[in-house]
PDB file of N, CA and C in Angstrom:
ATOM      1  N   UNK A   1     -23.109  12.046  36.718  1.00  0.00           N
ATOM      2  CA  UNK A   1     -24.247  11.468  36.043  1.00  0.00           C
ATOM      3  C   UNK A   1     -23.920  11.235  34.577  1.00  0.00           C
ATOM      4  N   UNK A   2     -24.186  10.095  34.073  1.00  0.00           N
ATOM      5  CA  UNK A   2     -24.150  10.184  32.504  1.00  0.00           C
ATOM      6  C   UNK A   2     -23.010   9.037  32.173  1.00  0.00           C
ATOM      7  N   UNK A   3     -21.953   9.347  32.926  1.00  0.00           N
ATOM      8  CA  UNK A   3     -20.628   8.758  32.806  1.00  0.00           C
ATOM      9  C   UNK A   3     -20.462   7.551  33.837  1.00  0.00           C
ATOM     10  N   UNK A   4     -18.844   6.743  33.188  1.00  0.00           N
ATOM     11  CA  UNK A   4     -18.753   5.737  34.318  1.00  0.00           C
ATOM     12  C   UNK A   4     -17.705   6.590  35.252  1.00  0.00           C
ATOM     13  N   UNK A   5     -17.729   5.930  36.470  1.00  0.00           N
ATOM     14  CA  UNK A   5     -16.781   6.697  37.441  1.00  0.00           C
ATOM     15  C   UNK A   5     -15.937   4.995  37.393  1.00  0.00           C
ATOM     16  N   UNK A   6     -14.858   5.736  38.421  1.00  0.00           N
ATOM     17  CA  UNK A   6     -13.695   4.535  38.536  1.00  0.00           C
ATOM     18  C   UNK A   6     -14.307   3.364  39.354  1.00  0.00           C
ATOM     19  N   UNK A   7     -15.273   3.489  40.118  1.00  0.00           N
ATOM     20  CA  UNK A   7     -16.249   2.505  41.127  1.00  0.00           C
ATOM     21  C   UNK A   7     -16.707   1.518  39.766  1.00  0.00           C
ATOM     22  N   UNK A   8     -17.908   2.279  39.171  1.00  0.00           N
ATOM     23  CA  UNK A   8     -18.211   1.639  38.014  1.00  0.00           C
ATOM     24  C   UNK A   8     -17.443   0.480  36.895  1.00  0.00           C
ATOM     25  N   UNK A   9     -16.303   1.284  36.890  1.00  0.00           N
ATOM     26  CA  UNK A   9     -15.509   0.114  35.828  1.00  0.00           C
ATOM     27  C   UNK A   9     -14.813  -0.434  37.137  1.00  0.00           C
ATOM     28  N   UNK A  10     -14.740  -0.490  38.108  1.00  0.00           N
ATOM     29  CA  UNK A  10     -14.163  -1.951  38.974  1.00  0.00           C
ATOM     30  C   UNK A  10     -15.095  -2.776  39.278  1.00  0.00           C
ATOM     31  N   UNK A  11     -16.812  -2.425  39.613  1.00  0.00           N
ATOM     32  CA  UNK A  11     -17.319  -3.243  39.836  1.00  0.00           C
ATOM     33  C   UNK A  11     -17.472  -4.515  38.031  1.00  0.00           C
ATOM     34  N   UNK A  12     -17.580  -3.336  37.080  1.00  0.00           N
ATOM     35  CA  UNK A  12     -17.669  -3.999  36.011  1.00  0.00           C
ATOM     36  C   UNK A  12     -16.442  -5.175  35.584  1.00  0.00           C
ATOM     37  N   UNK A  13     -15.342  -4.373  36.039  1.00  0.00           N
ATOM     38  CA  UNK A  13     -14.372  -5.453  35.812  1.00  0.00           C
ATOM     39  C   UNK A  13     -14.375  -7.526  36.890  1.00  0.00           C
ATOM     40  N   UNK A  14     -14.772  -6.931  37.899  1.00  0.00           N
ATOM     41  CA  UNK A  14     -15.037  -7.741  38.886  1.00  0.00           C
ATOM     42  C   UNK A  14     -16.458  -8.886  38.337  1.00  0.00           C
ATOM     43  N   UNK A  15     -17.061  -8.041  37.892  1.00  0.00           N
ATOM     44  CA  UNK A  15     -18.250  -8.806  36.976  1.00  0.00           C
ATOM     45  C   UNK A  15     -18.092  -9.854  36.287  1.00  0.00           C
ATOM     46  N   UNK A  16     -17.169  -9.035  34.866  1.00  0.00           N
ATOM     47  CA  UNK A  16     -16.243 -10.137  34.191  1.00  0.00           C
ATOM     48  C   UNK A  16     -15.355 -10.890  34.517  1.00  0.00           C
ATOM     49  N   UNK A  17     -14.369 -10.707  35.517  1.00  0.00           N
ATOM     50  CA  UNK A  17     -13.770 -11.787  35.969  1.00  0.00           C
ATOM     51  C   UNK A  17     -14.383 -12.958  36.624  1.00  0.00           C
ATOM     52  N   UNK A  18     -15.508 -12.720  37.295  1.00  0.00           N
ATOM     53  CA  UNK A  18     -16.283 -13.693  38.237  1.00  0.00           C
ATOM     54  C   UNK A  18     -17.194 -14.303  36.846  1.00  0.00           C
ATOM     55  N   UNK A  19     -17.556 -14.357  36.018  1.00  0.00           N
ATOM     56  CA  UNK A  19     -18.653 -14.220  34.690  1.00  0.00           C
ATOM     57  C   UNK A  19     -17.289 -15.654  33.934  1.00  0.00           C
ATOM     58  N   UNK A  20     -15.948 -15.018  33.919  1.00  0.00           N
ATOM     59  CA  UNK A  20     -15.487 -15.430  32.750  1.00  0.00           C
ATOM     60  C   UNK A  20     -13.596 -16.225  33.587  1.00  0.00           C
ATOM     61  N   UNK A  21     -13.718 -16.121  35.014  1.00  0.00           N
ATOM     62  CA  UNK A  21     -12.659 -16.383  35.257  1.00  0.00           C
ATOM     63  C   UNK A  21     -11.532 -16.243  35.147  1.00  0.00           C
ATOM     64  N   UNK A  22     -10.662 -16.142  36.009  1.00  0.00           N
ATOM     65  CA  UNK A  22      -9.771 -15.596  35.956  1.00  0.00           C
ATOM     66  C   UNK A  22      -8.447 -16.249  34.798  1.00  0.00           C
ATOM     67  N   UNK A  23      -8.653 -17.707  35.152  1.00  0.00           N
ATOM     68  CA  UNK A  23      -7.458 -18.098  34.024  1.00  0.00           C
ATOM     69  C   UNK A  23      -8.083 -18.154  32.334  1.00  0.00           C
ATOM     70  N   UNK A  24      -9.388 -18.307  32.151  1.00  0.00           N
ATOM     71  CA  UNK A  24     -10.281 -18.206  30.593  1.00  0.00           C
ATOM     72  C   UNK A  24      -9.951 -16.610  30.139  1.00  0.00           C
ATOM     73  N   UNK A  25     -10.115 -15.601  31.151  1.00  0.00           N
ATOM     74  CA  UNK A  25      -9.716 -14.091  30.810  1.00  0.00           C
ATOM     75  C   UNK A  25      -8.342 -14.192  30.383  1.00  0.00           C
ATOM     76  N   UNK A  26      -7.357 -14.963  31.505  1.00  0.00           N
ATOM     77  CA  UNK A  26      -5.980 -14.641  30.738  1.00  0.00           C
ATOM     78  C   UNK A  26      -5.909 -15.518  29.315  1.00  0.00           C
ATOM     79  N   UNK A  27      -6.462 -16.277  29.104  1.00  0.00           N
ATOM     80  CA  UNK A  27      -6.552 -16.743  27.811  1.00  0.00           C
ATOM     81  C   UNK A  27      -7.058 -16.823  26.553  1.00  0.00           C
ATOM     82  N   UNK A  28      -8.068 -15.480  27.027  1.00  0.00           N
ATOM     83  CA  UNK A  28      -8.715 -14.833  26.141  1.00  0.00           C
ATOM     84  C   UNK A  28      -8.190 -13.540  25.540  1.00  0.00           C
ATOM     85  N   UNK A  29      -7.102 -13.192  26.682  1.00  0.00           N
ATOM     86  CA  UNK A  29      -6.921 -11.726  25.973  1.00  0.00           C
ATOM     87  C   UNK A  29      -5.173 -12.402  25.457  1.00  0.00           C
ATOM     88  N   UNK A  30      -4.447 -13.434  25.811  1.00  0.00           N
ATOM     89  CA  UNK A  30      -3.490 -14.254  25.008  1.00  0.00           C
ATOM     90  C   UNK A  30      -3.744 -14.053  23.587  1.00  0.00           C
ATOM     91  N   UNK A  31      -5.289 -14.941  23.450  1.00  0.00           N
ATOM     92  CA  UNK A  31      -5.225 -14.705  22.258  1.00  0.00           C
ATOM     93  C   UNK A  31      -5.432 -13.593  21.330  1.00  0.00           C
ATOM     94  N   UNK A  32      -6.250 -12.889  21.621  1.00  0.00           N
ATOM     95  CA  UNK A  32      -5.960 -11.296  21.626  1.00  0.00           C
ATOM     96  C   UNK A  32      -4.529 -10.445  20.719  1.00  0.00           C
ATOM     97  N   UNK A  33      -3.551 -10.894  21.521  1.00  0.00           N
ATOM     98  CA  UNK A  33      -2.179 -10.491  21.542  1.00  0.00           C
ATOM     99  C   UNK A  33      -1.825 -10.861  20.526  1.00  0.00           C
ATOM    100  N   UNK A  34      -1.971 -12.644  20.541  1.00  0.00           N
ATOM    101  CA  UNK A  34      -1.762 -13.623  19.457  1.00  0.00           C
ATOM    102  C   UNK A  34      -2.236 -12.675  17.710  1.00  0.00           C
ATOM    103  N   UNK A  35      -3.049 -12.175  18.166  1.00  0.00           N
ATOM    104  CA  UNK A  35      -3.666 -12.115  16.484  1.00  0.00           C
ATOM    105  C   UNK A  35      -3.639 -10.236  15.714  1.00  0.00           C
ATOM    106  N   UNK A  36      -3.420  -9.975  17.387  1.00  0.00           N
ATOM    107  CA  UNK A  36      -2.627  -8.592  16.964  1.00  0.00           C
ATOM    108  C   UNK A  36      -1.234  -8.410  16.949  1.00  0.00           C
ATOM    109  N   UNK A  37      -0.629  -9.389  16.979  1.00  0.00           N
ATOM    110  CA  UNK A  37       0.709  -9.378  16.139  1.00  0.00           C
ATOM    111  C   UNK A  37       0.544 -10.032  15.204  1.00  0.00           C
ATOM    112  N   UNK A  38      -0.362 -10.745  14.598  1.00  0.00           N
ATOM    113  CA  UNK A  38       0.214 -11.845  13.610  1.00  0.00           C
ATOM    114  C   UNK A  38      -0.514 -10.623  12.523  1.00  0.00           C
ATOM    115  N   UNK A  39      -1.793  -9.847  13.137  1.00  0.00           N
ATOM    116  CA  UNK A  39      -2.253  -8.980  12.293  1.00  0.00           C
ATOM    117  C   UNK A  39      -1.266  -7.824  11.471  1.00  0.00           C
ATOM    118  N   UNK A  40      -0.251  -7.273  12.386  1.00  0.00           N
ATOM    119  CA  UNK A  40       0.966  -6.701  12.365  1.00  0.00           C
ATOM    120  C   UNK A  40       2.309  -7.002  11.587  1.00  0.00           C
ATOM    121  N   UNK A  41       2.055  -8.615  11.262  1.00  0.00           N
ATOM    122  CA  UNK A  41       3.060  -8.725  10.784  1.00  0.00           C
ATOM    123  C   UNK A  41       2.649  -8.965   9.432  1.00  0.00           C
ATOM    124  N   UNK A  42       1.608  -9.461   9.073  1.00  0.00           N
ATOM    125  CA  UNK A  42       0.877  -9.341   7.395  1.00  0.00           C
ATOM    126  C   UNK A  42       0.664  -7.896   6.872  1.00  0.00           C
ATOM    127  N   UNK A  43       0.570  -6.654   7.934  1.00  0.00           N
ATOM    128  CA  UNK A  43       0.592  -5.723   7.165  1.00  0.00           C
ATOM    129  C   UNK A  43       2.065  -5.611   7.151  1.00  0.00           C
ATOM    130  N   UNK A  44       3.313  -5.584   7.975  1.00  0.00           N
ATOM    131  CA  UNK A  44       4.485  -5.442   7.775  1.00  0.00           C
ATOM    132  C   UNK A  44       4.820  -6.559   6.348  1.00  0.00           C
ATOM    133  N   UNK A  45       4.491  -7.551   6.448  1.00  0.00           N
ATOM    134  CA  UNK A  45       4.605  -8.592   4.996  1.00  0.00           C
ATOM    135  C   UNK A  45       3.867  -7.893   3.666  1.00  0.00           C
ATOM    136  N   UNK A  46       3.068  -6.970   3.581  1.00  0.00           N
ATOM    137  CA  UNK A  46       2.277  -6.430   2.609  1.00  0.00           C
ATOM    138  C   UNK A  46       3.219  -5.324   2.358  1.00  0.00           C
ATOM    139  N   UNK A  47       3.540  -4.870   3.417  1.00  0.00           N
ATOM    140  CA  UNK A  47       4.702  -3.465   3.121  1.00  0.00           C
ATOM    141  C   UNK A  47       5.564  -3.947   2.552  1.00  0.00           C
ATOM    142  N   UNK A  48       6.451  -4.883   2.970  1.00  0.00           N
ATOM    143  CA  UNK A  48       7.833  -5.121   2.167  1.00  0.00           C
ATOM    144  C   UNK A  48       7.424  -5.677   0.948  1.00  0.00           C
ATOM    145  N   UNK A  49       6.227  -6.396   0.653  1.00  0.00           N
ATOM    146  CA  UNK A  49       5.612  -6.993  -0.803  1.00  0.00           C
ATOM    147  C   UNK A  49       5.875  -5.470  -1.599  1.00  0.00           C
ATOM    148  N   UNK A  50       5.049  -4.574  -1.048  1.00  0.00           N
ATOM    149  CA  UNK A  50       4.726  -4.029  -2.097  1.00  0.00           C
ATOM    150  C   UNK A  50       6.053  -2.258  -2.660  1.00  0.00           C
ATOM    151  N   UNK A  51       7.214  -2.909  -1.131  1.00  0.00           N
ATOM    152  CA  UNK A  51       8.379  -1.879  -1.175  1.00  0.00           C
ATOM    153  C   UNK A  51       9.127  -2.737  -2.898  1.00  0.00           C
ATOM    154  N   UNK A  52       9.234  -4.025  -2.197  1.00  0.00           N
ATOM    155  CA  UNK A  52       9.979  -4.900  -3.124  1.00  0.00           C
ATOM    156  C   UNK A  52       9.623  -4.767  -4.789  1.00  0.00           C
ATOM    157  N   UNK A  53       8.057  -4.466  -5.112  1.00  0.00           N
ATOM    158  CA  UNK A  53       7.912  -4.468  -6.097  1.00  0.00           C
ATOM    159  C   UNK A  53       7.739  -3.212  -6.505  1.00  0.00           C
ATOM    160  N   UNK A  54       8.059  -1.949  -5.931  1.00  0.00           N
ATOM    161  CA  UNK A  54       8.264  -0.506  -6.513  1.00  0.00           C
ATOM    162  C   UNK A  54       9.803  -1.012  -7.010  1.00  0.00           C
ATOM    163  N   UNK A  55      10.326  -1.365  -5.974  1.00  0.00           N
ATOM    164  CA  UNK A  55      12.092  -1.342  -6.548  1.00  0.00           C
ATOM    165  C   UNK A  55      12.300  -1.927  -7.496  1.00  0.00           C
ATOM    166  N   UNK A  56      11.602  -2.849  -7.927  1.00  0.00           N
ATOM    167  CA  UNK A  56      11.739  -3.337  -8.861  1.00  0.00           C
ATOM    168  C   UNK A  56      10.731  -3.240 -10.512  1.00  0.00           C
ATOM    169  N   UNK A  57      10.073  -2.096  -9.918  1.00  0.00           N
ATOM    170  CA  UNK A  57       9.531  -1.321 -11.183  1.00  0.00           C
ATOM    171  C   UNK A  57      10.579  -0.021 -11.498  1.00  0.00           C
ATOM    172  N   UNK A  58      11.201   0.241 -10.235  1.00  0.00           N
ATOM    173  CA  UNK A  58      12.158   1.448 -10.851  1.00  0.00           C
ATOM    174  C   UNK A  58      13.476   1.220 -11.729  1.00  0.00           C
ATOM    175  N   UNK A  59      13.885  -0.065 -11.242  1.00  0.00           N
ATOM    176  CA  UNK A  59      15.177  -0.660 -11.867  1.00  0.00           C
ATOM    177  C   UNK A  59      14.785  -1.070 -13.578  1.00  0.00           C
ATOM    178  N   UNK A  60      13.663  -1.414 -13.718  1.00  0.00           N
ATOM    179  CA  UNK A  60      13.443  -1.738 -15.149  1.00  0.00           C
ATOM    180  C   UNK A  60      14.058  -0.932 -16.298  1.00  0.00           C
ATOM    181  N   UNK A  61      13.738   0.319 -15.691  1.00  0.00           N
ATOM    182  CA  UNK A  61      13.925   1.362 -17.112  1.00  0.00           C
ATOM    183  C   UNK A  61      15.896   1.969 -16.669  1.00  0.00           C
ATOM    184  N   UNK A  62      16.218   1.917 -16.077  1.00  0.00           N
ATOM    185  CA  UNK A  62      17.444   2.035 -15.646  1.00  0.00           C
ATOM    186  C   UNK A  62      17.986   0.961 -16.709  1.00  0.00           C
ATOM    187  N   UNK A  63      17.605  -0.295 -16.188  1.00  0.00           N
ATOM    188  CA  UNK A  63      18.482  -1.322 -17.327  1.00  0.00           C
ATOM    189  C   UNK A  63      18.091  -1.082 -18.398  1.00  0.00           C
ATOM    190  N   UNK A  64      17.061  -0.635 -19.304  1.00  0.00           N
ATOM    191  CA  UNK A  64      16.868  -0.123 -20.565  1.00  0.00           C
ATOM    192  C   UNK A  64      17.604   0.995 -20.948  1.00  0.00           C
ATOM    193  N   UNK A  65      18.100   1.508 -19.847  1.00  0.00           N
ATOM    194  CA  UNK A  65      18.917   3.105 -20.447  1.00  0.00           C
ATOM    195  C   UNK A  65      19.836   2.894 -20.653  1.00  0.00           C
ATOM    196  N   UNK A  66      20.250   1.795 -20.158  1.00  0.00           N
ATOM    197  CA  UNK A  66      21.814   1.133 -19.832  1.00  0.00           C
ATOM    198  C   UNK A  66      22.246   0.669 -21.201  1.00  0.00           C
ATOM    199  N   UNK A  67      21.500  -0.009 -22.336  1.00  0.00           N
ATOM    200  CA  UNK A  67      21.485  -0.264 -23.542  1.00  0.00           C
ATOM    201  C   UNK A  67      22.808   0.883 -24.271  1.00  0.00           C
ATOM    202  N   UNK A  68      23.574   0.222 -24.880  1.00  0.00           N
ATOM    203  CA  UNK A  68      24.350   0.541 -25.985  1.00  0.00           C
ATOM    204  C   UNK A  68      23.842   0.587 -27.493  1.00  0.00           C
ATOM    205  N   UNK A  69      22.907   0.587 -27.858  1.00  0.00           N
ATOM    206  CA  UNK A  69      22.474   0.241 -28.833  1.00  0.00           C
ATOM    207  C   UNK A  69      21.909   1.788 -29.239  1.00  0.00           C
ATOM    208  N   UNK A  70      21.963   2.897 -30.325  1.00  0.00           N
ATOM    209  CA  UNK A  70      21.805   4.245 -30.302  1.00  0.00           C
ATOM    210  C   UNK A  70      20.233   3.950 -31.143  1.00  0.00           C
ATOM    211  N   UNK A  71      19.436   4.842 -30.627  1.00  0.00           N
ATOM    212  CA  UNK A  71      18.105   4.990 -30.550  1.00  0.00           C
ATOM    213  C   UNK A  71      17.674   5.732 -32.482  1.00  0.00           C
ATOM    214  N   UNK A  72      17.370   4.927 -33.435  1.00  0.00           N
ATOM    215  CA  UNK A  72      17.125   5.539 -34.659  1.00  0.00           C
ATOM    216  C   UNK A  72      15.837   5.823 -34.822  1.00  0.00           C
ATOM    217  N   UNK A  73      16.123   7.406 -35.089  1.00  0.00           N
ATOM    218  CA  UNK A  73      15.025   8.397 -35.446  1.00  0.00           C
ATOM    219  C   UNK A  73      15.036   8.929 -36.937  1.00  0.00           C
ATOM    220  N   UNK A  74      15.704   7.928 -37.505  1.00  0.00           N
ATOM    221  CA  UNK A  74      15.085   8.315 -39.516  1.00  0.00           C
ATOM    222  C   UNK A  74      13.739   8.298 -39.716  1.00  0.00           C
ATOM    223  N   UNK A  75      13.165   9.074 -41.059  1.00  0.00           N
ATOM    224  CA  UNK A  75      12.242   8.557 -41.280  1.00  0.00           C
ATOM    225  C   UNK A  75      11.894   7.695 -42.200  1.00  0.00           C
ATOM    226  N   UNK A  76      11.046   6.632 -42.099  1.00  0.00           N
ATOM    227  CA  UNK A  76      11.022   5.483 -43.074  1.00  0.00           C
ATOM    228  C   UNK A  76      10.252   6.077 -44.362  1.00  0.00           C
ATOM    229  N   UNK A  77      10.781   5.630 -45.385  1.00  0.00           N
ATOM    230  CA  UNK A  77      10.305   6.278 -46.696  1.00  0.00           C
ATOM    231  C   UNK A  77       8.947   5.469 -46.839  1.00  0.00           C
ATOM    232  N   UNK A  78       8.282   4.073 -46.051  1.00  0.00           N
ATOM    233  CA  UNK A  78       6.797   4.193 -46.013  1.00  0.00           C
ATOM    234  C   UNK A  78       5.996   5.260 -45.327  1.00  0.00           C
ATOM    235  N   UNK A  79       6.649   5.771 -44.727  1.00  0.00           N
ATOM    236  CA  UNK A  79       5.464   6.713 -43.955  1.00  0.00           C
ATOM    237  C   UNK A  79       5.349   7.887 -44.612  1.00  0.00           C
ATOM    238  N   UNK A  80       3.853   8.109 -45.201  1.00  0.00           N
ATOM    239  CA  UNK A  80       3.696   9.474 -45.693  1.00  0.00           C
ATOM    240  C   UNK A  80       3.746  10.900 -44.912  1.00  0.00           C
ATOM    241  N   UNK A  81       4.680  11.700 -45.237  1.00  0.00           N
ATOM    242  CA  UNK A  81       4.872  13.094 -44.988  1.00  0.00           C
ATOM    243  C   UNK A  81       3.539  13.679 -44.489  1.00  0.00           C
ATOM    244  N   UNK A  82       3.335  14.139 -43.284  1.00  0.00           N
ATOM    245  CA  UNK A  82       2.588  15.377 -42.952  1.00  0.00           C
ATOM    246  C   UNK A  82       2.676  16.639 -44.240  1.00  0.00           C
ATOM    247  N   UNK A  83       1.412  17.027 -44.717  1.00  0.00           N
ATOM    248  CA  UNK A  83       1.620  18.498 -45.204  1.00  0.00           C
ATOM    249  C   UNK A  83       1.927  19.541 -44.586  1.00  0.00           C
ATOM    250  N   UNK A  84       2.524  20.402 -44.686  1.00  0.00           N
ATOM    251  CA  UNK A  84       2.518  21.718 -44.244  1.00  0.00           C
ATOM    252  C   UNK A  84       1.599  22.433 -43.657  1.00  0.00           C
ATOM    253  N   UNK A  85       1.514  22.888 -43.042  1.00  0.00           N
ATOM    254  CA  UNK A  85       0.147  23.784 -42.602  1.00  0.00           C
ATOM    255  C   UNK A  85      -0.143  24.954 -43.550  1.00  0.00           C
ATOM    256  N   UNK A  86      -1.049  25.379 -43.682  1.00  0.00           N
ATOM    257  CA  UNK A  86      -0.783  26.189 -44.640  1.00  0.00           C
ATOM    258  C   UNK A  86      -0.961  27.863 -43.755  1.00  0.00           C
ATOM    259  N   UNK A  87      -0.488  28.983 -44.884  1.00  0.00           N
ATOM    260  CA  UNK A  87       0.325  30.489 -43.926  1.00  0.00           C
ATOM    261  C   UNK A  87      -1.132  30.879 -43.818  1.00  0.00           C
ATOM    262  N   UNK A  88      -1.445  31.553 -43.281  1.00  0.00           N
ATOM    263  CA  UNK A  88      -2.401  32.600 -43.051  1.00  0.00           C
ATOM    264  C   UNK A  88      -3.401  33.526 -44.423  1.00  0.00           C
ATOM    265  N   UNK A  89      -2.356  33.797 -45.592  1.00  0.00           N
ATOM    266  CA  UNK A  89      -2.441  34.139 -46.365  1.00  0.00           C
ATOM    267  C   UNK A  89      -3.277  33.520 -47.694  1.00  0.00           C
ATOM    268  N   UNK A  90      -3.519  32.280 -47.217  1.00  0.00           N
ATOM    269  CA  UNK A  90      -3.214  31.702 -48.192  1.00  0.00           C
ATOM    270  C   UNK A  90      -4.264  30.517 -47.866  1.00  0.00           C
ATOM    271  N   UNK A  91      -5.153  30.835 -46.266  1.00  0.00           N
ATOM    272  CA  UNK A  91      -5.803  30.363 -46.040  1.00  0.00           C
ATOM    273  C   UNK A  91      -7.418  30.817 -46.541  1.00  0.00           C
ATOM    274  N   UNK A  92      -7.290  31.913 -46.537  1.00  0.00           N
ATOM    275  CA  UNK A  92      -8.503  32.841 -47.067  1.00  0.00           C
ATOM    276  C   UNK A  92      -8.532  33.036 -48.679  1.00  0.00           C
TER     277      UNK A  92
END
């Protein structure tokens, strides 16, 4: 009670085939197939989109490291000096 038994889904299937025919069914669930692969292959096309453009966010800074050019950390005589913090002592 409650449930379908195996009787149930054959008469149901028999329903739909007689309802929808036998060669319109095979060409209904064709297309079916049709659009669950093509669905399959836009997410496989979204994957490699978005593999392609990690790799090519990682390579960026690689070629920046790659630079010969030595990184200068003087300080420019416009920029005014931080003060000191002052000691403990000397705060009170």
């Amino acid at each position: 009670m409650g449930g379908f038994s195996l009787w149930h889904i054959l008469i149901l299937a028999i329903v739909v085939l007689l309802l929808f025919g036998g060669n319109r069914f095979s060409n209904m669930m064709g297309d079916i197939a049709k659009g669950v692969k093509s669905f399959k292959a836009g997410m496989a096309d979204d994957d490699e989109e978005s593999r392609r453009r990690y790799e090519q966010q990682r390579q960026i800074p690689r070629e920046q490291a790659r630079r010969e050019d030595p990184i200068d950390v003087t300080p420019r005589p416009s920029e005014p000096a931080a003060p000191p913090p002052p000691r403990d002592d000397e705060a009170r």
